[in-house]
Protein backbone atom coordinates (compact mmCIF):
# COMPACT_ATOMS: atom_id res chain seq x y z
CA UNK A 1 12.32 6.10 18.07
CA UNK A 2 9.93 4.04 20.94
CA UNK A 3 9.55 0.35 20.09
CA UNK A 4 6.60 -2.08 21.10
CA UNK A 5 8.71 -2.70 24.09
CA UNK A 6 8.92 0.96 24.99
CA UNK A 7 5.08 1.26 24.57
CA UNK A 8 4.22 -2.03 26.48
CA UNK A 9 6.07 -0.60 29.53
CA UNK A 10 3.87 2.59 29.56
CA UNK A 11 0.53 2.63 31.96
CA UNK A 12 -1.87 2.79 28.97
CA UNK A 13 -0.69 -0.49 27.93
CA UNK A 14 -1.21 -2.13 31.11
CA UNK A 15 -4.50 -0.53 31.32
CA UNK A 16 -6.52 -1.26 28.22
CA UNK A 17 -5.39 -5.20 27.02
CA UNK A 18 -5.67 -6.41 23.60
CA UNK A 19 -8.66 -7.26 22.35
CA UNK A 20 -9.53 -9.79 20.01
CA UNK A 21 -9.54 -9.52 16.10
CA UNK A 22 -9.87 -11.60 12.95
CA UNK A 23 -8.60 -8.46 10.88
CA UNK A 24 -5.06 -10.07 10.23
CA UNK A 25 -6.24 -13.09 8.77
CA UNK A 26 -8.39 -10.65 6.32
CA UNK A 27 -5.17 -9.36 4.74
CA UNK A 28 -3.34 -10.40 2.35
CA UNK A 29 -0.25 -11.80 3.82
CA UNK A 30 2.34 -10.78 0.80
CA UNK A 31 1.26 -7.57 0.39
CA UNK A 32 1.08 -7.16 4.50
CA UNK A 33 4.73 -8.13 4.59
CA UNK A 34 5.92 -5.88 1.32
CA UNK A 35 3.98 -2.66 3.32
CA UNK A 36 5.84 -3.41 6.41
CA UNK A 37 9.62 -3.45 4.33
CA UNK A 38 8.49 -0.77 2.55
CA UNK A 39 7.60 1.35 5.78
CA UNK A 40 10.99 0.48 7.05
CA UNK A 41 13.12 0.87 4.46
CA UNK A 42 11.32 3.94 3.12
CA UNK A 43 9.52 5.35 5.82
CA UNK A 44 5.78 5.54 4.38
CA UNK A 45 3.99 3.05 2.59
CA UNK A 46 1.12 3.78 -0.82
CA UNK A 47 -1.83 1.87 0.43
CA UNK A 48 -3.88 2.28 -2.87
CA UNK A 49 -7.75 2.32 -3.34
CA UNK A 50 -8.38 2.77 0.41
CA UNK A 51 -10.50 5.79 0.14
CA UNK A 52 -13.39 6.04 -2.18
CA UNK A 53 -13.68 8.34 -4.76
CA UNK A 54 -16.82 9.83 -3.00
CA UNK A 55 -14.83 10.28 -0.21
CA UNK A 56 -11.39 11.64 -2.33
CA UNK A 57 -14.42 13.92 -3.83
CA UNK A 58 -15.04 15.34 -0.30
CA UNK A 59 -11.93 15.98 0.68
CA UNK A 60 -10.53 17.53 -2.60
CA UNK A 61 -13.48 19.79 -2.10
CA UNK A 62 -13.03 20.95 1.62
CA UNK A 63 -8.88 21.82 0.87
CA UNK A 64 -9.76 23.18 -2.53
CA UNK A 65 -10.95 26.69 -1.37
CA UNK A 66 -8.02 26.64 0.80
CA UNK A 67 -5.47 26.55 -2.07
CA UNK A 68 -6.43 30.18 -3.40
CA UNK A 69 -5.78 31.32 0.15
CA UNK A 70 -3.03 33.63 1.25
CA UNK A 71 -1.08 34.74 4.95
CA UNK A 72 -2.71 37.70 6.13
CA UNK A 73 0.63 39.59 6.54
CA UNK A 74 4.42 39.29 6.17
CA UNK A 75 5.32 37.26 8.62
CA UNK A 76 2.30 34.73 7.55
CA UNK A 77 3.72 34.92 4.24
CA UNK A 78 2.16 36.56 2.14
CA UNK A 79 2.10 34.45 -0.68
CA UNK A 80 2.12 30.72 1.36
CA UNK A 81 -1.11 29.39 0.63
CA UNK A 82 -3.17 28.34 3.93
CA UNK A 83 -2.61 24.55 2.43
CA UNK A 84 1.09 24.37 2.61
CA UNK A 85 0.83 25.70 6.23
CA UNK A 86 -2.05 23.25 7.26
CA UNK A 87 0.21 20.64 5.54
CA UNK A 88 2.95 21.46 7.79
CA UNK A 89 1.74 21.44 10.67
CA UNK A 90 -0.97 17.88 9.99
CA UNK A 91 -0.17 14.74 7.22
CA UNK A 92 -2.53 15.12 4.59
CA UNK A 93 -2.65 12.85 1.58
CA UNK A 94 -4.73 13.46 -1.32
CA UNK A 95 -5.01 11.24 -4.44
């Protein structure tokens, strides 16, 4: 897995520098550091209430028509809805 280091050696990084932020100091600095052991030790973290429920309400309604939805053939599966293989293939997290 590439580290900071690894990603600090690459052009990119060289290229575009950091740029200044008061975003840390807007977090709270417990729940910063439980996320972070959590994402190590589990590999994902449950950030909760950071989408709205008018925005959960748009999403649950663009992948809803999708659930009833079938592969076109064998080899699509027949019976694999199109959300499992759009969830495959990108992350996406509903509440």
């Amino acid at each position: 897995m590439p580290t900071i280091k690894d990603y600090l050696s690459l052009e990119t990084a060289k290229k575009y520098t950091k740029t200044s932020s008061d975003a840390l100091s807007q977090i709270d600095q417990k729940f910063l550091h439980e996320s972070l052991a959590k994402l190590e030790e589990d590999g994902y973290v449950i950030v909760p209430d950071v989408l709205s429920e008018e925005v959960l309400d748009e999403i649950k309604a663009a992948v809803e028509p999708l659930l009833n939805d079938t592969g076109r053939n064998f080899f699509e599966g027949e019976k694999l809805s199109e959300y499992i293989r759009l969830s495959r293939r990108y992350m996406l997290v509903m509440a």
